[in-house]
N, C-alpha and C. Protein backbone atom coordinates (compact mmCIF):
# COMPACT_ATOMS: atom_id res chain seq x y z
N UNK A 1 143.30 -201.61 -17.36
CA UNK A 1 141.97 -201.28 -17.84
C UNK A 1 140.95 -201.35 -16.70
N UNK A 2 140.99 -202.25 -15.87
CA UNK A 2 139.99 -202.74 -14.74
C UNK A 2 140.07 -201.01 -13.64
N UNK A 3 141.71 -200.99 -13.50
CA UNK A 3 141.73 -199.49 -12.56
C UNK A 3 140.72 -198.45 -13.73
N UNK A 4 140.59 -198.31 -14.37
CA UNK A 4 140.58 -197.34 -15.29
C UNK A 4 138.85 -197.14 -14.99
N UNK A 5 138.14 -198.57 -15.09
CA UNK A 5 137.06 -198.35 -15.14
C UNK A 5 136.50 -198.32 -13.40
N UNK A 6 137.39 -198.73 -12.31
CA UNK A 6 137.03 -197.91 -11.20
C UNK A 6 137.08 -196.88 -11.09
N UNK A 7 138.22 -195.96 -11.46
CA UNK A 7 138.41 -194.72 -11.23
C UNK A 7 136.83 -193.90 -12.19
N UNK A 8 136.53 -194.75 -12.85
CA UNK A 8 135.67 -193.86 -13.62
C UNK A 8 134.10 -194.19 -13.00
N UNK A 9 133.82 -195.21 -12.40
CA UNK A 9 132.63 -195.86 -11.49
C UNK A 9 132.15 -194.83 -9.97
N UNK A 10 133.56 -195.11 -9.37
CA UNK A 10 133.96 -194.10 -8.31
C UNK A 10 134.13 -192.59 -8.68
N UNK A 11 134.57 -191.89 -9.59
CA UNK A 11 134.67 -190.59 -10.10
C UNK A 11 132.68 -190.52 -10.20
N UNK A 12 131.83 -190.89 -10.88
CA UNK A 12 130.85 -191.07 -11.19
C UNK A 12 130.08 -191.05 -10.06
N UNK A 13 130.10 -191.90 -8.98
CA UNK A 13 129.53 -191.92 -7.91
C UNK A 13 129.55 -190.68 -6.88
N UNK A 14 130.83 -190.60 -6.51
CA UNK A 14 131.22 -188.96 -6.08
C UNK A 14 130.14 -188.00 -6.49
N UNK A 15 130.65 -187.88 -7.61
CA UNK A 15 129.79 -186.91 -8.33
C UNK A 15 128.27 -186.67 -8.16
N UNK A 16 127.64 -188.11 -8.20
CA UNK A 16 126.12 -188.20 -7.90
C UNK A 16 125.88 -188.13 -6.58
N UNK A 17 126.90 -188.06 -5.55
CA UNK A 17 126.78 -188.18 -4.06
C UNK A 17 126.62 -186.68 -3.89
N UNK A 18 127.77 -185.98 -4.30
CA UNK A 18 127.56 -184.82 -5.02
C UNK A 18 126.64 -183.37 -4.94
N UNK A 19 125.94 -184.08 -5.87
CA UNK A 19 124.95 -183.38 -6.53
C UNK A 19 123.60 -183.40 -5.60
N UNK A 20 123.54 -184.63 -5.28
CA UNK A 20 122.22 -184.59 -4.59
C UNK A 20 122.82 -184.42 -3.27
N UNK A 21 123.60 -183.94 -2.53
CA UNK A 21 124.18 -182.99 -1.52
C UNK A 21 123.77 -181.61 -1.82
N UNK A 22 124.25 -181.27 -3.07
CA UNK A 22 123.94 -179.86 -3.43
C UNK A 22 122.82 -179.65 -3.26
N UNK A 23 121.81 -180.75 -4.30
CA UNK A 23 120.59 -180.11 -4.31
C UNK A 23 119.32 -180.61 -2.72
N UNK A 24 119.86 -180.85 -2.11
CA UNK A 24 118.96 -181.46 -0.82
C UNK A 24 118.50 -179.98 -0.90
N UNK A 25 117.08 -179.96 -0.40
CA UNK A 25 116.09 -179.15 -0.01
C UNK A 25 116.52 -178.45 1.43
N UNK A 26 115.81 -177.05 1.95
CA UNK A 26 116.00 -176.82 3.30
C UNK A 26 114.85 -175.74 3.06
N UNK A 27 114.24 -175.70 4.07
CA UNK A 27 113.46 -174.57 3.87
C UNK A 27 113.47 -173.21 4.96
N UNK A 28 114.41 -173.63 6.29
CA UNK A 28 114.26 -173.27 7.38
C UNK A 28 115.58 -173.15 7.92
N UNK A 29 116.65 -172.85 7.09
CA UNK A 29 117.85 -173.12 7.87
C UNK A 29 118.55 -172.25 8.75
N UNK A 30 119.14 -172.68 10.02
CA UNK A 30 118.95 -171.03 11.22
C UNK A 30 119.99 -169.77 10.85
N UNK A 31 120.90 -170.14 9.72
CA UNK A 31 121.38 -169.39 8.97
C UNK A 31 122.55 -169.69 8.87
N UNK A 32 123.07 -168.92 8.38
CA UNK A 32 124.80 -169.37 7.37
C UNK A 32 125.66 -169.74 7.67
N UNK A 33 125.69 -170.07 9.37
CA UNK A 33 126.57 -170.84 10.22
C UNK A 33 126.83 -172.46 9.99
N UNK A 34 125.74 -173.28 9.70
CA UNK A 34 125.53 -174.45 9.87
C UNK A 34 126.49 -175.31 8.83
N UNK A 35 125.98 -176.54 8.93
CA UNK A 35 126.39 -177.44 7.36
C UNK A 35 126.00 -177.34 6.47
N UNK A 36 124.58 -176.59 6.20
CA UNK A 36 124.29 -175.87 5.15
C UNK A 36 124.64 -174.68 4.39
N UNK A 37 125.94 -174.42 5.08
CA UNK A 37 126.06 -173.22 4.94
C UNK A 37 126.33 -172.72 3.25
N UNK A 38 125.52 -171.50 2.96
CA UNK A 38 126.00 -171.13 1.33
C UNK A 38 124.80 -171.84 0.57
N UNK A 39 124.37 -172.75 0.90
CA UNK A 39 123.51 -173.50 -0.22
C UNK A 39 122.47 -172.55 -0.73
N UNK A 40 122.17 -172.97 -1.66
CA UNK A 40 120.38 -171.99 -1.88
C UNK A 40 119.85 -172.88 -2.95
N UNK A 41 119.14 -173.28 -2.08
CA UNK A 41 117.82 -174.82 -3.05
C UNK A 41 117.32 -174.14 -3.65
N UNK A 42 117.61 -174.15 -5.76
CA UNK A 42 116.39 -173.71 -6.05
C UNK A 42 115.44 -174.66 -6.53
N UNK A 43 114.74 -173.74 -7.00
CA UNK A 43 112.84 -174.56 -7.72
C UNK A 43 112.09 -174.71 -6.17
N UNK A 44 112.27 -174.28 -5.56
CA UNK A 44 111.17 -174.34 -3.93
C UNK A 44 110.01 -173.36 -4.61
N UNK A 45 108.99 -173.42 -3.98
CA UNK A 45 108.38 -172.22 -4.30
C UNK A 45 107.57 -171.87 -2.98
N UNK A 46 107.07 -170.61 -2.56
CA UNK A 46 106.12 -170.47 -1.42
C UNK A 46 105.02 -169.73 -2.08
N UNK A 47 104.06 -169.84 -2.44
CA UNK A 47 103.04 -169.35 -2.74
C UNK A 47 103.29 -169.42 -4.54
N UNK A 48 103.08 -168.47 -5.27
CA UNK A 48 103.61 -168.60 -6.54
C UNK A 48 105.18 -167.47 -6.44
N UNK A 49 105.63 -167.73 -7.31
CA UNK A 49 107.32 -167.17 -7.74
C UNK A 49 108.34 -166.74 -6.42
N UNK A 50 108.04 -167.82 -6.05
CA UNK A 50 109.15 -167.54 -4.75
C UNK A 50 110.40 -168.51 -5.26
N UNK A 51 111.43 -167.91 -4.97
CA UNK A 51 112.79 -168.30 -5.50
C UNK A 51 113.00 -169.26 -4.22
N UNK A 52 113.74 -170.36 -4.26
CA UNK A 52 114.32 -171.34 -3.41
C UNK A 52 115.56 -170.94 -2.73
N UNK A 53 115.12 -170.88 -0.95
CA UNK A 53 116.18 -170.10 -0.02
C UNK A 53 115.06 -170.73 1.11
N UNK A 54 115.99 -170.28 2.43
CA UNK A 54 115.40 -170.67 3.13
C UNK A 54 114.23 -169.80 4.36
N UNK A 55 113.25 -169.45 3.11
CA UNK A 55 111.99 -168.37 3.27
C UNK A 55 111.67 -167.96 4.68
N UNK A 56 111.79 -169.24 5.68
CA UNK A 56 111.01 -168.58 7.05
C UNK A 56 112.45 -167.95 7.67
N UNK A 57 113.80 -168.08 7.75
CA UNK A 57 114.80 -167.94 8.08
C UNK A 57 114.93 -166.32 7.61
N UNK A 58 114.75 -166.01 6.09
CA UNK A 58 114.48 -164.94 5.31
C UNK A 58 113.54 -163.92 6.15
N UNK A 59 112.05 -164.34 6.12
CA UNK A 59 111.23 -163.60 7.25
C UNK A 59 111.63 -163.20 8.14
N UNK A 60 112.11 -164.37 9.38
CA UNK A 60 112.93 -163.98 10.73
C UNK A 60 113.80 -162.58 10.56
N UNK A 61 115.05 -162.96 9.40
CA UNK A 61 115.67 -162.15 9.47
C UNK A 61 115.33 -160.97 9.20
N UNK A 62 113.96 -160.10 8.23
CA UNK A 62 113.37 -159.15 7.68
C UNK A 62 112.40 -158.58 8.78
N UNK A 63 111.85 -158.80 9.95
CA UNK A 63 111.02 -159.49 10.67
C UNK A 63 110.46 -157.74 10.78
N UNK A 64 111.41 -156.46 10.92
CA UNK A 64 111.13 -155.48 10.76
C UNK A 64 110.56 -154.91 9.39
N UNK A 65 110.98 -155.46 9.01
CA UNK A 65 110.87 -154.84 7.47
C UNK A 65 109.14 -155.75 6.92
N UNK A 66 109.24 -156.52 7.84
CA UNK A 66 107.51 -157.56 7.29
C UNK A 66 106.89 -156.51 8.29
N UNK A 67 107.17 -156.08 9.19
CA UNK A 67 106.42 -156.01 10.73
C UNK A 67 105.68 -156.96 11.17
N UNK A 68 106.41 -157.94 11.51
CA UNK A 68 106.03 -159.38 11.93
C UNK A 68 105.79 -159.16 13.72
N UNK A 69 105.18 -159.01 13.89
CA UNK A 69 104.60 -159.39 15.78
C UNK A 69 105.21 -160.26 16.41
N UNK A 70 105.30 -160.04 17.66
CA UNK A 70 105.67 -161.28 18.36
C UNK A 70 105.12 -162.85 18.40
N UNK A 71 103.94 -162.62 18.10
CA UNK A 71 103.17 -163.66 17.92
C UNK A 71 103.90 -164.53 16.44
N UNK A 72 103.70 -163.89 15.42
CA UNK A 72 104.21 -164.34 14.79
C UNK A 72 105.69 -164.88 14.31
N UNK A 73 106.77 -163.83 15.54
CA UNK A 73 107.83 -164.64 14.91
C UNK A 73 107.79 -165.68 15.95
N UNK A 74 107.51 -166.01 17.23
CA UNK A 74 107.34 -167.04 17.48
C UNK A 74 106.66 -168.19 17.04
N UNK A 75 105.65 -168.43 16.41
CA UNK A 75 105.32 -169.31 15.53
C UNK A 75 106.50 -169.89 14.45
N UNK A 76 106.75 -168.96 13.92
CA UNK A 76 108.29 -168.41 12.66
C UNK A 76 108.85 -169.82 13.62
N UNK A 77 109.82 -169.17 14.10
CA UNK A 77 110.45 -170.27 15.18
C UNK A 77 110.11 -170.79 15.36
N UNK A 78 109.28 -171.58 15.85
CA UNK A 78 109.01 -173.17 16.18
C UNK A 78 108.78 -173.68 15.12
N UNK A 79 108.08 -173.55 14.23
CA UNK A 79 108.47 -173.79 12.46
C UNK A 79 109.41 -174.27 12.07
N UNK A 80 110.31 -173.17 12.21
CA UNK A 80 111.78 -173.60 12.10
C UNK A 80 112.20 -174.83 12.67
N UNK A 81 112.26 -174.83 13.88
CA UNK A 81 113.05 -175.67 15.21
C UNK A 81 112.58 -176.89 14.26
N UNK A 82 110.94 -177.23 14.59
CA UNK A 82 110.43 -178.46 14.26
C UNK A 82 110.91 -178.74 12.80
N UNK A 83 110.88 -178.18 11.67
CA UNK A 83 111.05 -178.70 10.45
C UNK A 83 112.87 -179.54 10.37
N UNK A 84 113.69 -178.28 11.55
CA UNK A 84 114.88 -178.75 11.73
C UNK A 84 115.07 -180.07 12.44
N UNK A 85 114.66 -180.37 12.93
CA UNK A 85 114.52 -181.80 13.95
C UNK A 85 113.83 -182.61 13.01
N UNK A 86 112.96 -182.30 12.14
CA UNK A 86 112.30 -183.64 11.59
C UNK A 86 113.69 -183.88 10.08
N UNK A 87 114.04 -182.70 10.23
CA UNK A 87 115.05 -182.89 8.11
C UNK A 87 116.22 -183.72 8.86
N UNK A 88 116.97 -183.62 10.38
CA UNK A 88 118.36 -184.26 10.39
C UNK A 88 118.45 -185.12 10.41
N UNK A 89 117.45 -185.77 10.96
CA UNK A 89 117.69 -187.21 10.82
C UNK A 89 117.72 -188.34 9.49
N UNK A 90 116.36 -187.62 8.80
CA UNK A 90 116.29 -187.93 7.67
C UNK A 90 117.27 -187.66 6.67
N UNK A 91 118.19 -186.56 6.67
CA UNK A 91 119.17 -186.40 5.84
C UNK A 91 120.69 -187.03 6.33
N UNK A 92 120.81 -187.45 7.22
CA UNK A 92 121.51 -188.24 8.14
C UNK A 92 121.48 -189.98 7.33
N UNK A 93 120.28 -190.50 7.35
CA UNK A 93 119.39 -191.78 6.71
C UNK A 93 120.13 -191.48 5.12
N UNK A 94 119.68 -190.34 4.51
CA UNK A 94 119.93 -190.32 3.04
C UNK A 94 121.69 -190.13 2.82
N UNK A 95 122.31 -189.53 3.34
CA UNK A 95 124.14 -189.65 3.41
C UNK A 95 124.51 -190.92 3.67
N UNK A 96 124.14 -191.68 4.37
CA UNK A 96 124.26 -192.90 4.72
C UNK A 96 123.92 -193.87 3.94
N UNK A 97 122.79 -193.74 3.07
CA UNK A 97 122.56 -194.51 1.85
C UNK A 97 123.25 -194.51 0.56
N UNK A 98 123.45 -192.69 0.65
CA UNK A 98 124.36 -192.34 -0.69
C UNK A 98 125.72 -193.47 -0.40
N UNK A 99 126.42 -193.56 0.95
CA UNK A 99 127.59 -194.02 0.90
C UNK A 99 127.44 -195.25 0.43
N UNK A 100 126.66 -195.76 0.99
CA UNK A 100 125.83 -197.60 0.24
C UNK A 100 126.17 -197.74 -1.09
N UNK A 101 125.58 -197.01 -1.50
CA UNK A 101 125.57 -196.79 -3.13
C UNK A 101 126.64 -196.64 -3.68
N UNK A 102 127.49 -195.97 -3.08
CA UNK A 102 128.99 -195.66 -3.55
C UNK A 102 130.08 -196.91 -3.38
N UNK A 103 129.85 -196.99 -1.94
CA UNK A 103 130.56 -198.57 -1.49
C UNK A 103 130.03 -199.77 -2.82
N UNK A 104 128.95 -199.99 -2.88
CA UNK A 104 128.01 -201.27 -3.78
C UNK A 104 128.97 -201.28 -5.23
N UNK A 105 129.08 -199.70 -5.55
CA UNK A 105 129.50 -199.28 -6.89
C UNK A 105 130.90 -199.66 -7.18
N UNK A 106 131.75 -200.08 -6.33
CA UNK A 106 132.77 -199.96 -5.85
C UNK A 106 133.24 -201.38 -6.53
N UNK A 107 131.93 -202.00 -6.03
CA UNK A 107 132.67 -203.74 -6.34
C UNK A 107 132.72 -204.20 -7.40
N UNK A 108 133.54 -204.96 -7.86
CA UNK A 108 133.54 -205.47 -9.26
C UNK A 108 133.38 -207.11 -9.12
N UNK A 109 132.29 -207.38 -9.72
CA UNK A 109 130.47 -206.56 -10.52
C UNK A 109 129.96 -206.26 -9.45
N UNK A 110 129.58 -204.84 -9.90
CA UNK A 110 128.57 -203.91 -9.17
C UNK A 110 127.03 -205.24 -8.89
N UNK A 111 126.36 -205.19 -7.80
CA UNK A 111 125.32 -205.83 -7.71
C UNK A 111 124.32 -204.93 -8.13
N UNK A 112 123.93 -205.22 -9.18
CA UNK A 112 122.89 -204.13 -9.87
C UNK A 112 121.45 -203.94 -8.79
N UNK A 113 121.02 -205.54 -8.41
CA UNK A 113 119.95 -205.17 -8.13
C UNK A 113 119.58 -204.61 -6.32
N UNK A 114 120.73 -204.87 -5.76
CA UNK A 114 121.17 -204.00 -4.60
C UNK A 114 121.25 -202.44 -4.42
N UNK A 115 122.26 -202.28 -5.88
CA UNK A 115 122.30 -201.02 -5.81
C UNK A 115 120.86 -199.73 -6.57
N UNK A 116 119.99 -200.59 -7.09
CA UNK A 116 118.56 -200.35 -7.83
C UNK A 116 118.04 -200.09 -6.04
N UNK A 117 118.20 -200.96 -5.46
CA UNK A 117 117.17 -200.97 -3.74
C UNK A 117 117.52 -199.79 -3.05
N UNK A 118 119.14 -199.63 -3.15
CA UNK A 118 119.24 -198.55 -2.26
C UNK A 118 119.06 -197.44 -3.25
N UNK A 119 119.37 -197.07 -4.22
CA UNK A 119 118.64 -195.82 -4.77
C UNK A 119 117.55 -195.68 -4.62
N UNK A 120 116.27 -196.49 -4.68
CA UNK A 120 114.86 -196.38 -3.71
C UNK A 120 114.96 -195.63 -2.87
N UNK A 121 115.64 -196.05 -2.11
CA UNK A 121 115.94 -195.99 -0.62
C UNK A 121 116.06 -194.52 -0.85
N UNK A 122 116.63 -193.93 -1.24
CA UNK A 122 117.02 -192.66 -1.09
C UNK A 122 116.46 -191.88 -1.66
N UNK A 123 115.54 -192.36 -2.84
CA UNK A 123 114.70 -191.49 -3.44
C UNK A 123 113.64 -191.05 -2.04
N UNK A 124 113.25 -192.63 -1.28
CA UNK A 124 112.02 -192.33 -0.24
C UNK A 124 112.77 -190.83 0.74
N UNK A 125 114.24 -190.84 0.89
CA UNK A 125 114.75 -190.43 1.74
C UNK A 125 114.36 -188.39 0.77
N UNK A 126 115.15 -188.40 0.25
CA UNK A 126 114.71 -186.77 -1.19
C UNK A 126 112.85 -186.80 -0.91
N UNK A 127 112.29 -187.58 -0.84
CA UNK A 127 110.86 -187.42 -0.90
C UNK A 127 110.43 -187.11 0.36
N UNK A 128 110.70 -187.80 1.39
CA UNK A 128 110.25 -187.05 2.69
C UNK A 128 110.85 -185.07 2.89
N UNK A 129 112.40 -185.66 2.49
CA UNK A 129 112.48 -183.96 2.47
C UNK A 129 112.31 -183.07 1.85
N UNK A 130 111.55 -183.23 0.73
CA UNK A 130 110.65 -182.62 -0.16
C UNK A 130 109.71 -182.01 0.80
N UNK A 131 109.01 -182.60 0.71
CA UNK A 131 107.59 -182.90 2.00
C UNK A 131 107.75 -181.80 3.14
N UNK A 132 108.70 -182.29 4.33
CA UNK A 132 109.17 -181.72 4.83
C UNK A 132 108.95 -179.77 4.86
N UNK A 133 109.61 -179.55 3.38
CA UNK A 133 109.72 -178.72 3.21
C UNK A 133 108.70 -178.35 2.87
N UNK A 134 107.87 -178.53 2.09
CA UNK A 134 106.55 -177.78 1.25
C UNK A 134 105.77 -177.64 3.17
N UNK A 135 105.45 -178.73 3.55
CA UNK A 135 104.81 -178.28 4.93
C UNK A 135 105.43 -177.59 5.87
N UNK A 136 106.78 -177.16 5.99
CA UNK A 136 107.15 -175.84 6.88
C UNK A 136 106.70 -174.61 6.02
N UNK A 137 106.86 -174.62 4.28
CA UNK A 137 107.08 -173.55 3.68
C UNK A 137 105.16 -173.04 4.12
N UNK A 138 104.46 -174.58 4.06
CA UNK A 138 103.18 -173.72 4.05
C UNK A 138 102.95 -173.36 5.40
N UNK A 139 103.20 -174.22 6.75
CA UNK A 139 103.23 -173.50 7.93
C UNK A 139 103.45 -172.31 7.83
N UNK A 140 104.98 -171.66 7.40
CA UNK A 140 105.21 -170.44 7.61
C UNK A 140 104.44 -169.42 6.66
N UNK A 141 103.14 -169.69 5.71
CA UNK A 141 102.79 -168.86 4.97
C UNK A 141 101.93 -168.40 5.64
N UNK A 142 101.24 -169.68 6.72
CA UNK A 142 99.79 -169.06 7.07
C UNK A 142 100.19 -168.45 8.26
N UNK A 143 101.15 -168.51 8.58
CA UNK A 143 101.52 -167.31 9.74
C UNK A 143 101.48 -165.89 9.49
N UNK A 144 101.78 -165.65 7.53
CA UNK A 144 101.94 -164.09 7.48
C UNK A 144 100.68 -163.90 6.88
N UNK A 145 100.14 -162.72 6.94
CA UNK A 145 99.20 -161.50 6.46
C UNK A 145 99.40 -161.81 4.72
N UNK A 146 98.69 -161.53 3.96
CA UNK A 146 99.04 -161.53 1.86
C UNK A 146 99.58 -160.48 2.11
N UNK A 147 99.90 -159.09 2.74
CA UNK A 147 100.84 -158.18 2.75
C UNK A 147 102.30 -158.38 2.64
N UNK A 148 101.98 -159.39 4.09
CA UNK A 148 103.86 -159.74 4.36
C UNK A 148 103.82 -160.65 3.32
N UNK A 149 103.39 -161.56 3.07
CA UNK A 149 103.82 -162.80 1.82
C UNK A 149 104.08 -161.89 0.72
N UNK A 150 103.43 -160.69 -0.07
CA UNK A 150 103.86 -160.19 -1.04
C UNK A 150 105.38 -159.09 -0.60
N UNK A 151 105.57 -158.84 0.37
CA UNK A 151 106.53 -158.41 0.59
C UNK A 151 107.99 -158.96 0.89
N UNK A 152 107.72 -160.88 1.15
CA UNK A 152 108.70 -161.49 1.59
C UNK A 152 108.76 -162.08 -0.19
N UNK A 153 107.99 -162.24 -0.47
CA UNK A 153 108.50 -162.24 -2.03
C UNK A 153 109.05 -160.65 -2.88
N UNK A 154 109.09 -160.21 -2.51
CA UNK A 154 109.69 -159.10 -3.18
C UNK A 154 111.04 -159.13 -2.69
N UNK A 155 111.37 -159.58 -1.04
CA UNK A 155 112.79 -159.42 -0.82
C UNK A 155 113.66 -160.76 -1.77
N UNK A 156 112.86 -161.76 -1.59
CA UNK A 156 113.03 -162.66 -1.83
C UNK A 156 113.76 -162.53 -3.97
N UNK A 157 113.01 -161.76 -4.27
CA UNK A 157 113.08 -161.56 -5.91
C UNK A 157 114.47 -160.88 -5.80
N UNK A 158 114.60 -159.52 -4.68
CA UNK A 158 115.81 -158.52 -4.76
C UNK A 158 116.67 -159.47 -4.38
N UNK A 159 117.09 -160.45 -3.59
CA UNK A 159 117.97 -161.32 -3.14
C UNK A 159 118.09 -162.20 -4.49
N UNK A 160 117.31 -162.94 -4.62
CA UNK A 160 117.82 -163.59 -5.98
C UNK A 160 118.33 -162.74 -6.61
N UNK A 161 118.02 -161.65 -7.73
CA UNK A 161 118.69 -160.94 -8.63
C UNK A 161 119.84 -160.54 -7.94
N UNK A 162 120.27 -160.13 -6.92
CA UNK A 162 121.45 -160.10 -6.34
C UNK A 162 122.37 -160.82 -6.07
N UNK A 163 121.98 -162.08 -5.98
CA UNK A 163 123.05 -163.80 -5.89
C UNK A 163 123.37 -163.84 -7.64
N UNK A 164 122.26 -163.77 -8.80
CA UNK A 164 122.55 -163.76 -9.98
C UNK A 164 123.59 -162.91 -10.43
N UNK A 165 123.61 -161.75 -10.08
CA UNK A 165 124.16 -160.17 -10.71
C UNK A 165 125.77 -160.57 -10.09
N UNK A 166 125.85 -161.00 -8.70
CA UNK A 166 127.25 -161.79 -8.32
C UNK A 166 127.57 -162.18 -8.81
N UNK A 167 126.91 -163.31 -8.85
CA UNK A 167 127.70 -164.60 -9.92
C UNK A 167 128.23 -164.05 -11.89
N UNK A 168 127.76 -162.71 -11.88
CA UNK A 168 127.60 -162.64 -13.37
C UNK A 168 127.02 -162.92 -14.74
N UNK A 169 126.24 -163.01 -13.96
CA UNK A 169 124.99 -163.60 -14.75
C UNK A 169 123.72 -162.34 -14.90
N UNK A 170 123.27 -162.16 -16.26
CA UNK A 170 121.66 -161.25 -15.84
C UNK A 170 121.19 -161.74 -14.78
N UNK A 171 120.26 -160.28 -14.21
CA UNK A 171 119.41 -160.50 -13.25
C UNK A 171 117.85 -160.51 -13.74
């Protein structure tokens, strides 16, 4: 019985390690190469109804299709760079806590009020990269023209309905 209810503590934990893997935020990611690769954060938003992806990365890549200047995709980029240097570490901090949590969970009896601290812990850790993100997403807004922003939301809409229509799902 005792295995039974590890396997199910540990199955449980996984899972929540998981999930909030899945759902970590990115707003800037240099594209589909990385450890991020495949993800697509939703509920982000950049201005109103912008679907959750990683918008300035999106721009870069459209950069013709915005007619984005040099000026501006360099800004774009350093945007990027910086938001990337400030999220690794911090998401580095939050994997490292998740494991805490998992290890803590592990023991029989769980130390409740240990494992209450480090979930804190990691909420502060999801909250900076929240943050993070809303301030690259708005960096990179005031870089574009309301032209390009209504146009990087339009790609942005055709790309979503296109990840949906994949998956099989209405668009």
């Amino acid at each position: 019985m005792n295995n039974v209810r590890k396997f199910i503590v540990v199955t449980a934990a996984f899972s929540l390690l998981a999930v909030a893997w899945v759902r970590t935020p990115m707003a800037a990611s240099p594209d589909a190469t990385g450890p991020e690769k495949g993800r697509f954060a939703h509920g982000a938003r950049m201005g109103g109804g912008f679907a959750g992806a990683p918008l300035i990365t999106i721009a870069l890549n459209h950069k013709s299709e915005l007619n984005l200047t040099s000026d501006q995709v360099s800004n774009l980029e350093t945007i990027r760079t910086h938001y990337q240097s400030q999220v690794a570490p911090t998401q580095q901090q939050l994997t490292s806590v998740e494991k805490e949590i998992a290890s803590l969970m592990q023991q029989t009896p769980a130390n409740l009020v240990q494992i209450k601290s480090k979930i804190q812990d990691a909420e502060k850790y999801r909250s900076e990269l929240r943050y993070l993100r809303i301030e690259a997403l708005e960096n990179g807004r005031s870089v574009l023209s309301q032209q390009q922003q209504d146009q990087l939301k339009t790609l942005v809409r055709s790309r979503h309905g296109n990840f949906r229509g994949s998956q099989g799902q209405p668009s």
